[in-house]
N, C-alpha and C. Protein backbone atom coordinates (compact mmCIF):
# COMPACT_ATOMS: atom_id res chain seq x y z
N UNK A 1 0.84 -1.19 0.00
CA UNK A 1 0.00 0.00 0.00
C UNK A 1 0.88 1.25 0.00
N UNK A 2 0.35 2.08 -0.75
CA UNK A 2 1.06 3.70 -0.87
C UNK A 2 0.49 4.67 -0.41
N UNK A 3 1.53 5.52 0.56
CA UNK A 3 1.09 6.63 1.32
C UNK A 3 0.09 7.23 1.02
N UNK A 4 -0.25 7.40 -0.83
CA UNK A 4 -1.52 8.12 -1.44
C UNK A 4 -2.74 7.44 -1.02
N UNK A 5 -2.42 6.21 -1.18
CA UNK A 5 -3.62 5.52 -0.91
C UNK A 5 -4.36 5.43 0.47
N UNK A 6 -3.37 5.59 1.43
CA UNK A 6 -4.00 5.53 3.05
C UNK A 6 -4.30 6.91 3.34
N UNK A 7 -4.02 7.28 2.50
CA UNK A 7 -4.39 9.10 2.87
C UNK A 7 -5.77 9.76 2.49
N UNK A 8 -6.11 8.91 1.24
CA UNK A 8 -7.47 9.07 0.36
C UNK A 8 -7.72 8.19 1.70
N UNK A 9 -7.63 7.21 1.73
CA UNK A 9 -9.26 6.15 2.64
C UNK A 9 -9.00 7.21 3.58
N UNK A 10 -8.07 7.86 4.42
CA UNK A 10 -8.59 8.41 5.73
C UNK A 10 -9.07 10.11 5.49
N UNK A 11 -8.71 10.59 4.16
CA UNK A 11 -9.68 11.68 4.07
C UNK A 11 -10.98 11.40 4.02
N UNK A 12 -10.89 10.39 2.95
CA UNK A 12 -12.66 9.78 2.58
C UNK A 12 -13.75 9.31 4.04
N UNK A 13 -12.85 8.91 4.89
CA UNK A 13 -13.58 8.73 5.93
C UNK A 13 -14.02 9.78 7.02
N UNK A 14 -12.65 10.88 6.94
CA UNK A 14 -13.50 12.15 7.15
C UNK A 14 -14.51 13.03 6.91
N UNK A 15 -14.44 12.89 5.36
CA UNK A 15 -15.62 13.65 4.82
C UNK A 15 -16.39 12.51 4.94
N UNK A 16 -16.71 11.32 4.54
CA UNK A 16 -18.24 10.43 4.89
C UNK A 16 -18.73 11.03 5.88
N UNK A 17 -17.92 10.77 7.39
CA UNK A 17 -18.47 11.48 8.21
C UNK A 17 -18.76 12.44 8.96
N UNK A 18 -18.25 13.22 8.47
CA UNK A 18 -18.61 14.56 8.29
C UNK A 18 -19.55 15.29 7.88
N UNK A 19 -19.61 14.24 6.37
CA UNK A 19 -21.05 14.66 5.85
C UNK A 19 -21.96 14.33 6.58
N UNK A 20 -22.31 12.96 7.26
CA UNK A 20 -22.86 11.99 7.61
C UNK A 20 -23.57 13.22 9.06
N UNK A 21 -22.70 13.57 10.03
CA UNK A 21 -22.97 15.26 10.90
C UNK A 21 -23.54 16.44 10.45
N UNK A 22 -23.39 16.85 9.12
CA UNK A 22 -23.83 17.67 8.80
C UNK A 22 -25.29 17.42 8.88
N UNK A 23 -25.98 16.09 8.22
CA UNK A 23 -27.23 15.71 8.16
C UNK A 23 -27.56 15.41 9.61
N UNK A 24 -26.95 14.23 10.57
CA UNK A 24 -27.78 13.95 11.48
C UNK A 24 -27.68 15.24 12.71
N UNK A 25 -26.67 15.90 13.10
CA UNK A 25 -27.13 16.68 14.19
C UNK A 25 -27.91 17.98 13.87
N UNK A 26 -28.67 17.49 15.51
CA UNK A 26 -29.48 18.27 15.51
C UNK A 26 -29.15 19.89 15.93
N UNK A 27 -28.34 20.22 16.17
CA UNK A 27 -27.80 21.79 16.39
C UNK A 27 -27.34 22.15 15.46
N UNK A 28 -27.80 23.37 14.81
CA UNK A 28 -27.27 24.18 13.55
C UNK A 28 -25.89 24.39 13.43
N UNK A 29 -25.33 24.88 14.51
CA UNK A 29 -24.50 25.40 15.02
C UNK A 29 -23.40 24.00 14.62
N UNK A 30 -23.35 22.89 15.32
CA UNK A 30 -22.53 21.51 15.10
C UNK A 30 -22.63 20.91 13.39
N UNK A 31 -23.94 21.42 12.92
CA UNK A 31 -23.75 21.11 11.53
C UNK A 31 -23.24 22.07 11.02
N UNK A 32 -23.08 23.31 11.05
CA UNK A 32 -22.11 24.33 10.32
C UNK A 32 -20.69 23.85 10.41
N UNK A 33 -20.46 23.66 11.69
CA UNK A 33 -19.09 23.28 11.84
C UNK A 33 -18.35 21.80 11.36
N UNK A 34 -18.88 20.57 11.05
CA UNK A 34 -19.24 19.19 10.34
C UNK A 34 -18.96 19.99 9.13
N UNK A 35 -19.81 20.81 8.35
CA UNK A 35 -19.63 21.41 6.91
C UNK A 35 -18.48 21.72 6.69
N UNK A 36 -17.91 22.99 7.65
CA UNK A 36 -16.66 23.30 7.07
C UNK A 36 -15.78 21.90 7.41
N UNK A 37 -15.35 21.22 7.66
CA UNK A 37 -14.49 20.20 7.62
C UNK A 37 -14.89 19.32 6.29
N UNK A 38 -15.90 18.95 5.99
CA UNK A 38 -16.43 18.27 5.19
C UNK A 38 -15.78 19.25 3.95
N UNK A 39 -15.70 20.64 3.90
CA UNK A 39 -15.27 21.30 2.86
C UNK A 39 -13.80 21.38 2.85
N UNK A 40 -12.96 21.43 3.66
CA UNK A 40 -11.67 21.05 3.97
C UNK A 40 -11.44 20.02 3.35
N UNK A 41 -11.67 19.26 3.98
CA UNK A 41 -11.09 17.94 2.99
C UNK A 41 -11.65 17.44 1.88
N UNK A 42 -12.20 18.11 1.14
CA UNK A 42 -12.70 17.91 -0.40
C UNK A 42 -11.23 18.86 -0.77
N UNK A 43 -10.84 19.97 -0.22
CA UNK A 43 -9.71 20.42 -0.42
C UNK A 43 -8.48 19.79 -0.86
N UNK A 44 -8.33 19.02 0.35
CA UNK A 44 -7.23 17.72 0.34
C UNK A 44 -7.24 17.09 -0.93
N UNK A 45 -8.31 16.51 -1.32
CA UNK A 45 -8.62 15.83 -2.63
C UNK A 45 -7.96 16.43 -3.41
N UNK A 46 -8.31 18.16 -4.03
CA UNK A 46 -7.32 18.52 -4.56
C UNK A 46 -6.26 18.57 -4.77
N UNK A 47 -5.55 18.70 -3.50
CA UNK A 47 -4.18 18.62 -3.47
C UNK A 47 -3.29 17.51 -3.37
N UNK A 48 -4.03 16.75 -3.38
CA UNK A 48 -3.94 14.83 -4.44
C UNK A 48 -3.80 15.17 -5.29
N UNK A 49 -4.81 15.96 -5.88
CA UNK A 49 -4.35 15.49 -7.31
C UNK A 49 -3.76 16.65 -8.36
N UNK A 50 -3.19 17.59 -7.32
CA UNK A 50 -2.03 18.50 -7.43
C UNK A 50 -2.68 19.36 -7.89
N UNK A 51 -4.02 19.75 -8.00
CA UNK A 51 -4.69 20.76 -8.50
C UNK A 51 -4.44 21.76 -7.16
N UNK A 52 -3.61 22.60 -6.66
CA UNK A 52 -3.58 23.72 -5.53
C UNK A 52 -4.66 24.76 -5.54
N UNK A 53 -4.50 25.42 -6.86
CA UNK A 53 -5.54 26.25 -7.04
C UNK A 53 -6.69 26.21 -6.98
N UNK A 54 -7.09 24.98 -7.38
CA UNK A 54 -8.63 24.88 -7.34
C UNK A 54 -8.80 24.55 -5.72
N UNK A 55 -7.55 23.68 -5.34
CA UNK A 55 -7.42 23.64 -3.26
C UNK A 55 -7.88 24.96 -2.75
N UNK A 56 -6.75 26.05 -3.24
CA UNK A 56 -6.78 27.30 -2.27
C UNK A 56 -8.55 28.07 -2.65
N UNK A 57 -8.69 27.72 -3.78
CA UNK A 57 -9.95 28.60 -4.28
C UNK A 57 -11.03 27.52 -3.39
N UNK A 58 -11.27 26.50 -3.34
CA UNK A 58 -12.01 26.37 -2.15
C UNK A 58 -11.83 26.64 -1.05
N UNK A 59 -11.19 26.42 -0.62
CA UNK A 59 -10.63 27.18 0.94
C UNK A 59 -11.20 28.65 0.87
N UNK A 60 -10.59 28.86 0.21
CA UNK A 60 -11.31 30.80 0.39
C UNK A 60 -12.86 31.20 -0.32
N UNK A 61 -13.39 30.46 -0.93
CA UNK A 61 -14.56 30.49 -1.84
C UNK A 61 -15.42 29.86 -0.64
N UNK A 62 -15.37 28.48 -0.79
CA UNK A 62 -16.85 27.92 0.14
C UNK A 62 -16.64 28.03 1.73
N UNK A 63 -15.20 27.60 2.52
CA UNK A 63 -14.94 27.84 3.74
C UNK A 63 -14.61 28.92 4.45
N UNK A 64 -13.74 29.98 3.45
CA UNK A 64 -13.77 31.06 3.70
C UNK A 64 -14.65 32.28 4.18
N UNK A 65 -15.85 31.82 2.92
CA UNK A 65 -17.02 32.76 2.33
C UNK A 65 -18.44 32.31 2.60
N UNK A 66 -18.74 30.75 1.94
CA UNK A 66 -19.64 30.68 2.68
C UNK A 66 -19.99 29.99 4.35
N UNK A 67 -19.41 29.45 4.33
CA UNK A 67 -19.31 28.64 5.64
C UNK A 67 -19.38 30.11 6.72
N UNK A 68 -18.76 31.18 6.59
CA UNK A 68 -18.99 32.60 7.67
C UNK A 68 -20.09 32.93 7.43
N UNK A 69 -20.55 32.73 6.30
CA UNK A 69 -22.44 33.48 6.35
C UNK A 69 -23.32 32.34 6.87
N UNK A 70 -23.20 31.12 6.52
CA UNK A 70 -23.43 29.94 7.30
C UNK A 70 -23.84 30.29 9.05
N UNK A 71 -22.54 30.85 9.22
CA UNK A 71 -22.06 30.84 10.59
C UNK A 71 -22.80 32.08 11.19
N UNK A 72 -22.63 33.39 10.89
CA UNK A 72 -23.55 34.29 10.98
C UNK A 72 -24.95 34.14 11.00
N UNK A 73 -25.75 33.28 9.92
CA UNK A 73 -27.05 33.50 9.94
C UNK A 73 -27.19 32.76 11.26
N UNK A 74 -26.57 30.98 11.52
CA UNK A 74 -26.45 30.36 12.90
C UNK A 74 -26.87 31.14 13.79
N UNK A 75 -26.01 31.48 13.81
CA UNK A 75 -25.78 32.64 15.29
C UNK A 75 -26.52 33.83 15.39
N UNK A 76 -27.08 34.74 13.98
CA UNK A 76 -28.11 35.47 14.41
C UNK A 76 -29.81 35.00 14.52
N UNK A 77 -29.82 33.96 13.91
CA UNK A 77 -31.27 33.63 14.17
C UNK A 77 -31.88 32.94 15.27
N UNK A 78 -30.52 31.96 16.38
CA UNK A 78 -31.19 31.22 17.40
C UNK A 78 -31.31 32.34 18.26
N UNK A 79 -32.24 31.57 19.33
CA UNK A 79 -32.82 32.29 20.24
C UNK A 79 -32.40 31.94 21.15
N UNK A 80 -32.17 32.72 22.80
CA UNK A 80 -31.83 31.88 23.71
C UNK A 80 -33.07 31.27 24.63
N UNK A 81 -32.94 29.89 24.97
CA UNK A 81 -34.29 30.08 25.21
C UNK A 81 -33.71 29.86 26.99
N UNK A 82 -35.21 30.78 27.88
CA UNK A 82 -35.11 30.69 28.63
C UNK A 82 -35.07 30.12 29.93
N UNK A 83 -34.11 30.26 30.89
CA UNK A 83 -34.65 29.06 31.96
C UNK A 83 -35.89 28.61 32.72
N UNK A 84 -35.83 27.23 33.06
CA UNK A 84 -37.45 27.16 33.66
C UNK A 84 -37.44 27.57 35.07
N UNK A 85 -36.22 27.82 36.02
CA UNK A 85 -36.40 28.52 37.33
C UNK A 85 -36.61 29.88 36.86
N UNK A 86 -35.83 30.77 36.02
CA UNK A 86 -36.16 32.45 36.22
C UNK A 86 -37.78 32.39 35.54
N UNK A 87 -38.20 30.95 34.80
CA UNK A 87 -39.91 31.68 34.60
C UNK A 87 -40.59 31.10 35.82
N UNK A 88 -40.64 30.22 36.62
CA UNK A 88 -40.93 30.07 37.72
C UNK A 88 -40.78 31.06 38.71
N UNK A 89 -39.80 31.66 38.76
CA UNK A 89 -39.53 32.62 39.76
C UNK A 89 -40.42 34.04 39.26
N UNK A 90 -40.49 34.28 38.19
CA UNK A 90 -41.27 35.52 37.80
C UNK A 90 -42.73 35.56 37.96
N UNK A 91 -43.26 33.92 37.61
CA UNK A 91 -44.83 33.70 37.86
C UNK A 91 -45.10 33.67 38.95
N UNK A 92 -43.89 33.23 39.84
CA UNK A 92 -44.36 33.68 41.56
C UNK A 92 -44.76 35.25 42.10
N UNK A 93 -43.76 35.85 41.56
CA UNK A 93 -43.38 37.49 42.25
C UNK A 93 -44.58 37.97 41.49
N UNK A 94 -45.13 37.55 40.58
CA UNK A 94 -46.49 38.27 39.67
C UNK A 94 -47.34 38.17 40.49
């Protein structure tokens, strides 16, 4: 076996599951972050197969670029939700 070759099965098994996170968890937030790795090492692939540029242009195109708006919308749309003692405690003092 050749270094290329154990390197593909253990990227490939990163991104499987990686991808595999992106779909099953349930926090936005843990699937954004599953994505960008999953986009990382589609990177790697590239740089197998000596294509750099098209490497670096993902890196800065989908992980760079989108994966931060990804990450932004995440983070501006959840809500925090609140505890069940401070609403207990408020329906008392009412």
């Amino acid at each position: 076996m050749t270094y290329e070759l154990i390197a593909f099965a253990l990227f490939a098994f990163v991104t499987l599951t990686s991808a595999l996170g992106v779909v099953l968890l349930a926090d936005p937030w843990h699937s954004a972050l599953m994505l960008g790795v999953t986009l990382v090492s589609v990177a790697v692939y590239y740089v197998m197969l000596a294509a750099e540029f098209v490497a670096m242009m993902q890196v800065l195109v989908y992980v760079g670029g989108v994966l931060i708006l990804i990450t932004f919308a995440v983070m501006l749309t959840q809500r925090e939700e609140p505890d069940a003692e401070t609403e207990s405690d408020e329906v008392v003092q009412t």
